[in-house]
Protein backbone atom coordinates (compact mmCIF):
# COMPACT_ATOMS: atom_id res chain seq x y z
CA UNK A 1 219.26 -135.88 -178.75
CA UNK A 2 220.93 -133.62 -175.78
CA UNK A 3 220.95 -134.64 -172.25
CA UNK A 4 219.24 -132.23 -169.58
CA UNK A 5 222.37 -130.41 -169.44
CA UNK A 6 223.24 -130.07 -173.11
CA UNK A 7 223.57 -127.03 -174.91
CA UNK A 8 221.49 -126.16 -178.33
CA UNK A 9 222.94 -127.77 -181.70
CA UNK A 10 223.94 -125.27 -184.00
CA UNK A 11 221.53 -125.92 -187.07
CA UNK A 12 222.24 -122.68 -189.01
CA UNK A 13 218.85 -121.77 -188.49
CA UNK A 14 218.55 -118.07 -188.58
CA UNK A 15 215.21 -118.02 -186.75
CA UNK A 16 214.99 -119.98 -183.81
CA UNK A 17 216.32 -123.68 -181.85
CA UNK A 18 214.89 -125.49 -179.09
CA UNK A 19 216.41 -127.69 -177.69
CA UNK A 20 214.05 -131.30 -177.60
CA UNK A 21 212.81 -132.56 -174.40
CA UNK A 22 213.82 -135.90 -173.24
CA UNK A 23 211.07 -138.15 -173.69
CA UNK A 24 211.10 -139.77 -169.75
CA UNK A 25 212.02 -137.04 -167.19
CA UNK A 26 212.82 -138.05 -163.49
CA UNK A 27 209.77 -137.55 -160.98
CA UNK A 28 210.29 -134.31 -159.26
CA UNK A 29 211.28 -134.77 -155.42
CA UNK A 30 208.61 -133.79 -153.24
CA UNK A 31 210.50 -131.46 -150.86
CA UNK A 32 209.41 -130.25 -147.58
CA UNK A 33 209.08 -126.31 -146.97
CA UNK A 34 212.22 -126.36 -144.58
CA UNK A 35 214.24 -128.35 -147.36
CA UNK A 36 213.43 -125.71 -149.96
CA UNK A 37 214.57 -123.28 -147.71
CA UNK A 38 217.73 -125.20 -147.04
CA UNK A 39 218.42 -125.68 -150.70
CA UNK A 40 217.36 -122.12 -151.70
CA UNK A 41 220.24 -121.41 -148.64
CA UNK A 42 222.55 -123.36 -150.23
CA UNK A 43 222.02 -121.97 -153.55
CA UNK A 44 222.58 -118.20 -152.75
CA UNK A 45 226.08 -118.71 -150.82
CA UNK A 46 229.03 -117.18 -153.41
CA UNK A 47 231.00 -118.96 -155.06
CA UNK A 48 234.79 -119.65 -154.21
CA UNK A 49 236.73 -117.04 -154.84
CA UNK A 50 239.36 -119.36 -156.70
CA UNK A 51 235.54 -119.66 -159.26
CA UNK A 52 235.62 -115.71 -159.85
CA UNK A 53 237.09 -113.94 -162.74
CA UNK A 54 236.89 -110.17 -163.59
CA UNK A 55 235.45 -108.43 -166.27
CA UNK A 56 237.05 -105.18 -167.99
CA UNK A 57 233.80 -102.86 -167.90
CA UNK A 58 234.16 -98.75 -168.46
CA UNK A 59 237.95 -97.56 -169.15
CA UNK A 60 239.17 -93.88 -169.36
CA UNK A 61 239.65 -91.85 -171.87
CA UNK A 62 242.80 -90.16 -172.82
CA UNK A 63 244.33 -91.23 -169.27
CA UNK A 64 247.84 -92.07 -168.14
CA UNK A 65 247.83 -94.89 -166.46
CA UNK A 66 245.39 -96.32 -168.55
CA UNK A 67 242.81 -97.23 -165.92
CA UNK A 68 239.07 -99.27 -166.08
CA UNK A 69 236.13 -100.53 -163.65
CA UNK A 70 236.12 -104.33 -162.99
CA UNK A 71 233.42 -106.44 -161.85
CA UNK A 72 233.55 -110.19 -160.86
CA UNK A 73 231.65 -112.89 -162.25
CA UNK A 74 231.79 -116.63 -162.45
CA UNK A 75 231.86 -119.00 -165.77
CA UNK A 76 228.81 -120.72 -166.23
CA UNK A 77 230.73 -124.30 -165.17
CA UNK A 78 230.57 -122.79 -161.64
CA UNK A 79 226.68 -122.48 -162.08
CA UNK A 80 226.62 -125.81 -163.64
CA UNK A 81 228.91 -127.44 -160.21
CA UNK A 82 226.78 -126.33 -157.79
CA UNK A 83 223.55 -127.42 -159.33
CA UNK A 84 225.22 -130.76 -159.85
CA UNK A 85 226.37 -130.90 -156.42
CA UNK A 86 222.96 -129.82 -154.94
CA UNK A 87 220.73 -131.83 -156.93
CA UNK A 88 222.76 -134.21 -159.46
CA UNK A 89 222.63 -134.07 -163.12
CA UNK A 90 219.33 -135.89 -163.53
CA UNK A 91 217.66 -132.86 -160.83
CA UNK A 92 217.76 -130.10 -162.98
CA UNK A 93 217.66 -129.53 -166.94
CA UNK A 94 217.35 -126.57 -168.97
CA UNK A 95 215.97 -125.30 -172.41
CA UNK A 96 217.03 -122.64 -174.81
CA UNK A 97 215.03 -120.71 -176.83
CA UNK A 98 217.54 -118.60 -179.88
CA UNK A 99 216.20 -115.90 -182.05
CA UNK A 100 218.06 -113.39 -184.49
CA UNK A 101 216.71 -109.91 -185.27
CA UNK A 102 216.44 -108.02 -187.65
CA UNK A 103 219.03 -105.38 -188.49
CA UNK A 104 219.45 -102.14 -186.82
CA UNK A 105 221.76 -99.55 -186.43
CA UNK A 106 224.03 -98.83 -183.52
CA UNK A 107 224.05 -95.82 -181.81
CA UNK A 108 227.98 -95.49 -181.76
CA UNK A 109 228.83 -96.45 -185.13
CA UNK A 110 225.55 -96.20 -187.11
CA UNK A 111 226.14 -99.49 -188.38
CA UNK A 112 223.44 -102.40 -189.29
CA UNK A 113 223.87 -105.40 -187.01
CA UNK A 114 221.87 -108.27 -185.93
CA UNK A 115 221.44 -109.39 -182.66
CA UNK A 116 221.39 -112.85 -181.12
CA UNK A 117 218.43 -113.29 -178.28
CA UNK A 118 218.24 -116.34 -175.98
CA UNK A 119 215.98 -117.58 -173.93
CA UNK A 120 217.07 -120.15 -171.01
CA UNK A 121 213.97 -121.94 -169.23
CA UNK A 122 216.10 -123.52 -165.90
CA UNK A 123 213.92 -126.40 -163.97
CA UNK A 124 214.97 -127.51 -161.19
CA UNK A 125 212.76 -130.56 -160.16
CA UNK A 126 210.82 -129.85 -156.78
CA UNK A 127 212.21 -126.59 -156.69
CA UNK A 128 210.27 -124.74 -159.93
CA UNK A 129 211.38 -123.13 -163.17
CA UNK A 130 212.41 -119.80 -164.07
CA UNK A 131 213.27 -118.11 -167.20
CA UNK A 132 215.30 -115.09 -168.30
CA UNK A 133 216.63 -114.02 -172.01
CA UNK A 134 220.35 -112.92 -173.23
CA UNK A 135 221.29 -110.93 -175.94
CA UNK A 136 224.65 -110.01 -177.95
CA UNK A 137 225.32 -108.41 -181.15
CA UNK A 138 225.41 -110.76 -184.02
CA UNK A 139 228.37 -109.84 -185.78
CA UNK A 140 230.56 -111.36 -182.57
CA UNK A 141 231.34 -114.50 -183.19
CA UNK A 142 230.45 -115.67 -179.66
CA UNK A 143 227.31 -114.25 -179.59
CA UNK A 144 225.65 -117.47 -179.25
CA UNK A 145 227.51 -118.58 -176.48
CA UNK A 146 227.58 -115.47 -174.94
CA UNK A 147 223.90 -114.75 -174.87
CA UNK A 148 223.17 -118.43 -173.89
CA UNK A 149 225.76 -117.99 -170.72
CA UNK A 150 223.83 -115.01 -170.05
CA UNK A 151 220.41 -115.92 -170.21
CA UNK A 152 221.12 -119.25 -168.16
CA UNK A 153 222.94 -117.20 -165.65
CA UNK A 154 219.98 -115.04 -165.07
CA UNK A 155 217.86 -117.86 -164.53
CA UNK A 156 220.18 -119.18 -161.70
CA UNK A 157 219.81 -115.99 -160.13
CA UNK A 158 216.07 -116.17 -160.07
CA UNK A 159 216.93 -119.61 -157.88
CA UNK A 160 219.54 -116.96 -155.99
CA UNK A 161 222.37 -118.56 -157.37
CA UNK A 162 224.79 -115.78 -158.69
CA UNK A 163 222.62 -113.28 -157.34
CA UNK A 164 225.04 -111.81 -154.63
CA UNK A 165 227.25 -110.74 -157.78
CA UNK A 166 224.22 -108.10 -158.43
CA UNK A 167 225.69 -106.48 -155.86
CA UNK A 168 228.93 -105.25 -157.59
CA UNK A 169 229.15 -102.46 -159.53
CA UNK A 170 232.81 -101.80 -160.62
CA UNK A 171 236.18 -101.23 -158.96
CA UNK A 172 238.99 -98.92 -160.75
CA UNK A 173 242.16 -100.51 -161.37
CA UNK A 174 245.32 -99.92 -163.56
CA UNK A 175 245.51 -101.57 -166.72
CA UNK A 176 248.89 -103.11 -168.33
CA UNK A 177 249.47 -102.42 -171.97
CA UNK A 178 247.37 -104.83 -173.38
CA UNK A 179 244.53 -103.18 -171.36
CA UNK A 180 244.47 -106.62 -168.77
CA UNK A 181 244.23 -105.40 -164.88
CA UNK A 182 247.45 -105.23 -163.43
CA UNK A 183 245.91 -106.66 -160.24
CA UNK A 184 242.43 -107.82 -159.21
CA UNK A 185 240.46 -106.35 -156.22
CA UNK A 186 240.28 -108.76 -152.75
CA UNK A 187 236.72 -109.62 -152.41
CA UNK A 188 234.70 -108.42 -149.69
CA UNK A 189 234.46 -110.96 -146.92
CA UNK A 190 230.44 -111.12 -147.54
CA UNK A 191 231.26 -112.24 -151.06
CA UNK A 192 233.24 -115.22 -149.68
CA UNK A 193 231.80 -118.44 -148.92
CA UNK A 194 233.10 -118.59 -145.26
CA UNK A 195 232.19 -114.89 -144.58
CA UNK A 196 228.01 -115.39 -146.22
CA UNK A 197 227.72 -118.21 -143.59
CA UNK A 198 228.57 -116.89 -140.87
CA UNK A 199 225.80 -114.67 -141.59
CA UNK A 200 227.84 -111.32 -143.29
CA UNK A 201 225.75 -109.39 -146.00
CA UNK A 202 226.20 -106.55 -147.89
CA UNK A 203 224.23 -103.56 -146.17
CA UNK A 204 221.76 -103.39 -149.27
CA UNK A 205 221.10 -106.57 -148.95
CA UNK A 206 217.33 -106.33 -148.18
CA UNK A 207 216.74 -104.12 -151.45
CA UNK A 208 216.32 -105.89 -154.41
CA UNK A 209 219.97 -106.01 -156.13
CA UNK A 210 219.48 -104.34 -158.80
CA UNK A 211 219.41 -101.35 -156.86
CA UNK A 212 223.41 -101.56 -155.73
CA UNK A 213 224.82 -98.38 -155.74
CA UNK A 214 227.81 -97.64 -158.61
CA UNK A 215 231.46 -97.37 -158.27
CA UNK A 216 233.13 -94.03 -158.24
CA UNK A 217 232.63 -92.71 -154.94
CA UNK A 218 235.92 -93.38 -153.85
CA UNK A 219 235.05 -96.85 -152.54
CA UNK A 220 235.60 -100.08 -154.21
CA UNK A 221 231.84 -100.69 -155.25
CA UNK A 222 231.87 -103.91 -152.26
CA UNK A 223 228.75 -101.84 -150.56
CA UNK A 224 229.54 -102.94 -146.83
CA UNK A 225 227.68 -101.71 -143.22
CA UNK A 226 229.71 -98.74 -142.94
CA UNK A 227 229.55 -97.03 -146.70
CA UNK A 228 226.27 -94.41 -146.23
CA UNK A 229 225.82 -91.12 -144.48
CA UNK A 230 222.95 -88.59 -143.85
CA UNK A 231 224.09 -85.85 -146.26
CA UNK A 232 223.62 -86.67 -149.72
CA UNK A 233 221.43 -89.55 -149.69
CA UNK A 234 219.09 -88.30 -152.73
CA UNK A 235 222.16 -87.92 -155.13
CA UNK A 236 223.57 -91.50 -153.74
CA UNK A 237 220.75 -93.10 -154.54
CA UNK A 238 220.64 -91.13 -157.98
CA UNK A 239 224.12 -92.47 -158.64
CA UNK A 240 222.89 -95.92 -157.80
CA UNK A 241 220.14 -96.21 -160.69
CA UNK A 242 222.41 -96.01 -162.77
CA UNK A 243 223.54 -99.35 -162.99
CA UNK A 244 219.32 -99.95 -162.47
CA UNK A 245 218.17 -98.70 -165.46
CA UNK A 246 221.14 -98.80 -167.77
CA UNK A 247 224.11 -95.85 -168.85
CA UNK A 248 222.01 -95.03 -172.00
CA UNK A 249 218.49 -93.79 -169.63
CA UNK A 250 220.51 -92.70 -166.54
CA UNK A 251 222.55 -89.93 -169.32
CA UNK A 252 219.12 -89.40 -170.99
CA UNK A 253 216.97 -88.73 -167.72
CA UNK A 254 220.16 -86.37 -166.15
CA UNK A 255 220.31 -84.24 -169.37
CA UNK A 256 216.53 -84.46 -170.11
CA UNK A 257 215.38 -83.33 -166.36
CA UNK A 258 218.37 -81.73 -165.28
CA UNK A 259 220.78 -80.58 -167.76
CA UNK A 260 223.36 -82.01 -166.07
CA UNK A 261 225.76 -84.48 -166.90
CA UNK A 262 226.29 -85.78 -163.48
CA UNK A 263 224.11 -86.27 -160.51
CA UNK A 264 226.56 -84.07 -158.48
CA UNK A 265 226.08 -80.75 -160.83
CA UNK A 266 222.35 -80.73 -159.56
CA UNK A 267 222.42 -78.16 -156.53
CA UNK A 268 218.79 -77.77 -156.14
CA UNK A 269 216.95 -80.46 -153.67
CA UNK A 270 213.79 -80.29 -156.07
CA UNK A 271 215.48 -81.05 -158.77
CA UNK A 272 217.48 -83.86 -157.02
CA UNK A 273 213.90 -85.10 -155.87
CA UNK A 274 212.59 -84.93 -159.68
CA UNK A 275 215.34 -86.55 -161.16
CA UNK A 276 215.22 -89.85 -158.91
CA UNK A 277 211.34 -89.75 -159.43
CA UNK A 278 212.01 -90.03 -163.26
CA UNK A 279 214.62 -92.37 -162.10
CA UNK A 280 212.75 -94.90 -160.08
CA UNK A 281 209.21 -94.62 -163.03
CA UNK A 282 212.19 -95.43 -165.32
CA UNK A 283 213.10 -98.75 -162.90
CA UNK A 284 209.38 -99.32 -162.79
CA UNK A 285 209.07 -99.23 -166.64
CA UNK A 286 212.02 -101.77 -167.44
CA UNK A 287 210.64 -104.31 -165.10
CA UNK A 288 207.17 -104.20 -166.45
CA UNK A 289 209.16 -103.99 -170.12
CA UNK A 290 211.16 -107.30 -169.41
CA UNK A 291 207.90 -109.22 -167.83
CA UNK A 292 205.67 -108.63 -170.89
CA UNK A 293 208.19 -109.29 -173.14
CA UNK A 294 208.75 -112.95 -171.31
CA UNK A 295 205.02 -112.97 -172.01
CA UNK A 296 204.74 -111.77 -175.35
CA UNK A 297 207.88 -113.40 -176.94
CA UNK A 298 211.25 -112.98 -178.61
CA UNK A 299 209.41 -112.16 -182.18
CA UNK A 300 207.06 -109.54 -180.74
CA UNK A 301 209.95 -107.97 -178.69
CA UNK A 302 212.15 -107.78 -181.67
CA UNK A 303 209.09 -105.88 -183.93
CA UNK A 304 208.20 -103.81 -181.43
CA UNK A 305 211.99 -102.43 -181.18
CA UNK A 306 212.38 -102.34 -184.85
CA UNK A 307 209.33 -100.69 -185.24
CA UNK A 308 211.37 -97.77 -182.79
CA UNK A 309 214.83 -98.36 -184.41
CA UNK A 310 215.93 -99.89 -181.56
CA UNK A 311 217.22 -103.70 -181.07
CA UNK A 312 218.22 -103.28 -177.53
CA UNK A 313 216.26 -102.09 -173.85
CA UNK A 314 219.75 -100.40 -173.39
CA UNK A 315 219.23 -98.06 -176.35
CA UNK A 316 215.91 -96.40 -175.00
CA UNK A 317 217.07 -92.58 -173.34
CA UNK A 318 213.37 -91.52 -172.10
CA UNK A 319 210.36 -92.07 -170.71
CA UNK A 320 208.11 -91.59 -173.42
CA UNK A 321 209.64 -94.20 -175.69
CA UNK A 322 210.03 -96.51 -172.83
CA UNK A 323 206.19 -96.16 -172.19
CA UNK A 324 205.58 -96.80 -175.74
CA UNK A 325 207.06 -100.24 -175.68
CA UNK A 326 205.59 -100.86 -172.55
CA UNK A 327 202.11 -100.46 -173.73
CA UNK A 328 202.59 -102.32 -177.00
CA UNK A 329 204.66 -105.29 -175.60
CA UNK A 330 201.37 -105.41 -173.05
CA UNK A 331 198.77 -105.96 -175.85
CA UNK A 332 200.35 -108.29 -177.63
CA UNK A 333 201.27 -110.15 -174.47
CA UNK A 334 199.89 -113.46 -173.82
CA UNK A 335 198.95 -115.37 -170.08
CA UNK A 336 201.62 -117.43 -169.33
CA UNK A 337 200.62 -121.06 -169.04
């Protein structure tokens, strides 16, 4: 049997693995409402810096220097650390949840693959639990491991631990010949442990993160108090959904609506206005997407994407299909208990 903290034995099961719950589980603490908010405090400050890594994300094409957008993150151990350190081993435990699909083509290479879906349920005792699902193409051979880092990550942030990372969205740097960044960007001092308590935020940070904006407007994508003007605010915040509802929608909505390839080729202020009204009904769509597939199940998710050709939220470029799996994840949703 796994501890609280264990991960999920690999079985060879192609269908799904849970891992067993210990048969005694400590009493949950009884905390007061001001030591929730002090641990909930705790939980969102970042992470050291010497805990943060940086993911290669988009790279040019044909370029010289070879250059790509970088994001931070930190390894799950860093997730792992602070729980420890905030409420022991024996205060939290979590439970994973693996599924396989069927398989579907991709997009780029019109190839069948599989994809891996996990689904981490954290619990943090007097605190709550919260749940959120990873995914990764099967034919990786850390898919496993890769979708279960990223479904327990997204559970922390629920908690707000991680969550400030939501607020990056990519910094250009050079990269060396085996496509590594030649150097890494110096955090913002929000981002830093030191700077978040003495009470430095990003300037979006009363919107929900998701709605950062991107890199490429000739900032490092560190959204600080001094990064937004008056002109151009409707094709800024254009620009920002698109790391909100995904590359694949944010091209399909701009050449659907528009025409246009970029937000900045739109010159007409009606347009703009249409375009981040698809936009936002697309944001709206995803979220309600997501919550009744949490409700309705890995299985049910999976058939209702095969039934499109699909295997991934990322692969839907419109509103129309979007609404379709909206409205059939929703019937075959069930109450959460």
């Amino acid at each position: 049997m796994t501890g609280p903290n264990g991960h999920a034995q690999d079985n060879g099961s192609p269908t799904s693995v849970a891992l067993p719950t210990p048969s005694v589980m400590p009493a949950a603490p009884q905390f007061s409402p001001e030591k929730v908010k002090e641990l909930v405090a705790a939980l969102e400050v970042p992470f050291d810096a010497s805990q943060i890594e940086w993911r290669v994300m988009n790279t040019t094409k044909n370029g010289q220097p070879i250059r790509a957008q970088v994001v931070p993150y930190a390894d799950q151990r860093a997730y792992t650390d602070r729980l420890n350190a905030l409420f022991t081993p024996a205060g939290w435990t979590r439970k994973y949840t693996i599924h396989t699909s069927a398989n579907f083509e991709r997009s780029a290479d019109q190839k069948l693959a599989a994809k891996v879906l996990v689904t981490c349920e954290l619990t943090i005792f007097g605190l709550g639990s919260h749940s959120a699902t990873g995914e990764e193409w099967a034919d990786n051979s850390n898919a496993g491991t890769s979708a279960e880092a990223q479904a327990f990550k997204r559970s922390c942030a629920c908690f707000g631990l991680g969550r400030y990372l939501y607020y990056f969205t990519g910094t250009w740097v050079d990269l060396d010949e085996r496509k590594r960044p030649k150097s890494v960007p110096q955090l913002a001092a929000w981002a830093t442990p030191a700077g978040w308590l003495e009470g430095l935020r990003p300037r979006c940070a009363h919107e929900n993160p998701a709605q950062r904006p991107t890199a490429g407007n000739g900032r490092n994508g560190q959204y600080d108090s001094h990064s937004s003007g008056a002109d151009g605010e409707v094709l800024r915040e254009i620009e920002r959904m698109e790391r909100v509802v995904g590359k694949r929608m944010y091209r399909g909505l701009l050449k659907g609506v528009a025409r246009v390839w970029t937000p900045k080729e739109i010159q007409d202020k009606a347009l703009q206005e249409k375009v981040l009204a698809h936009m936002q009904a697309a944001e709206r769509g995803l979220n309600r997407a997501k919550a009744a597939r949490d409700k309705a199940g890995l299985g049910v998710f999976a058939a209702v994407l095969g039934s499109l050709r699909l295997s991934s939220l990322d692969q839907v470029d419109n509103l129309k299909t979007l609404e379709h799996i909206v409205i059939a994840l929703e019937e075959r949703a069930t109450p959460i208990r």
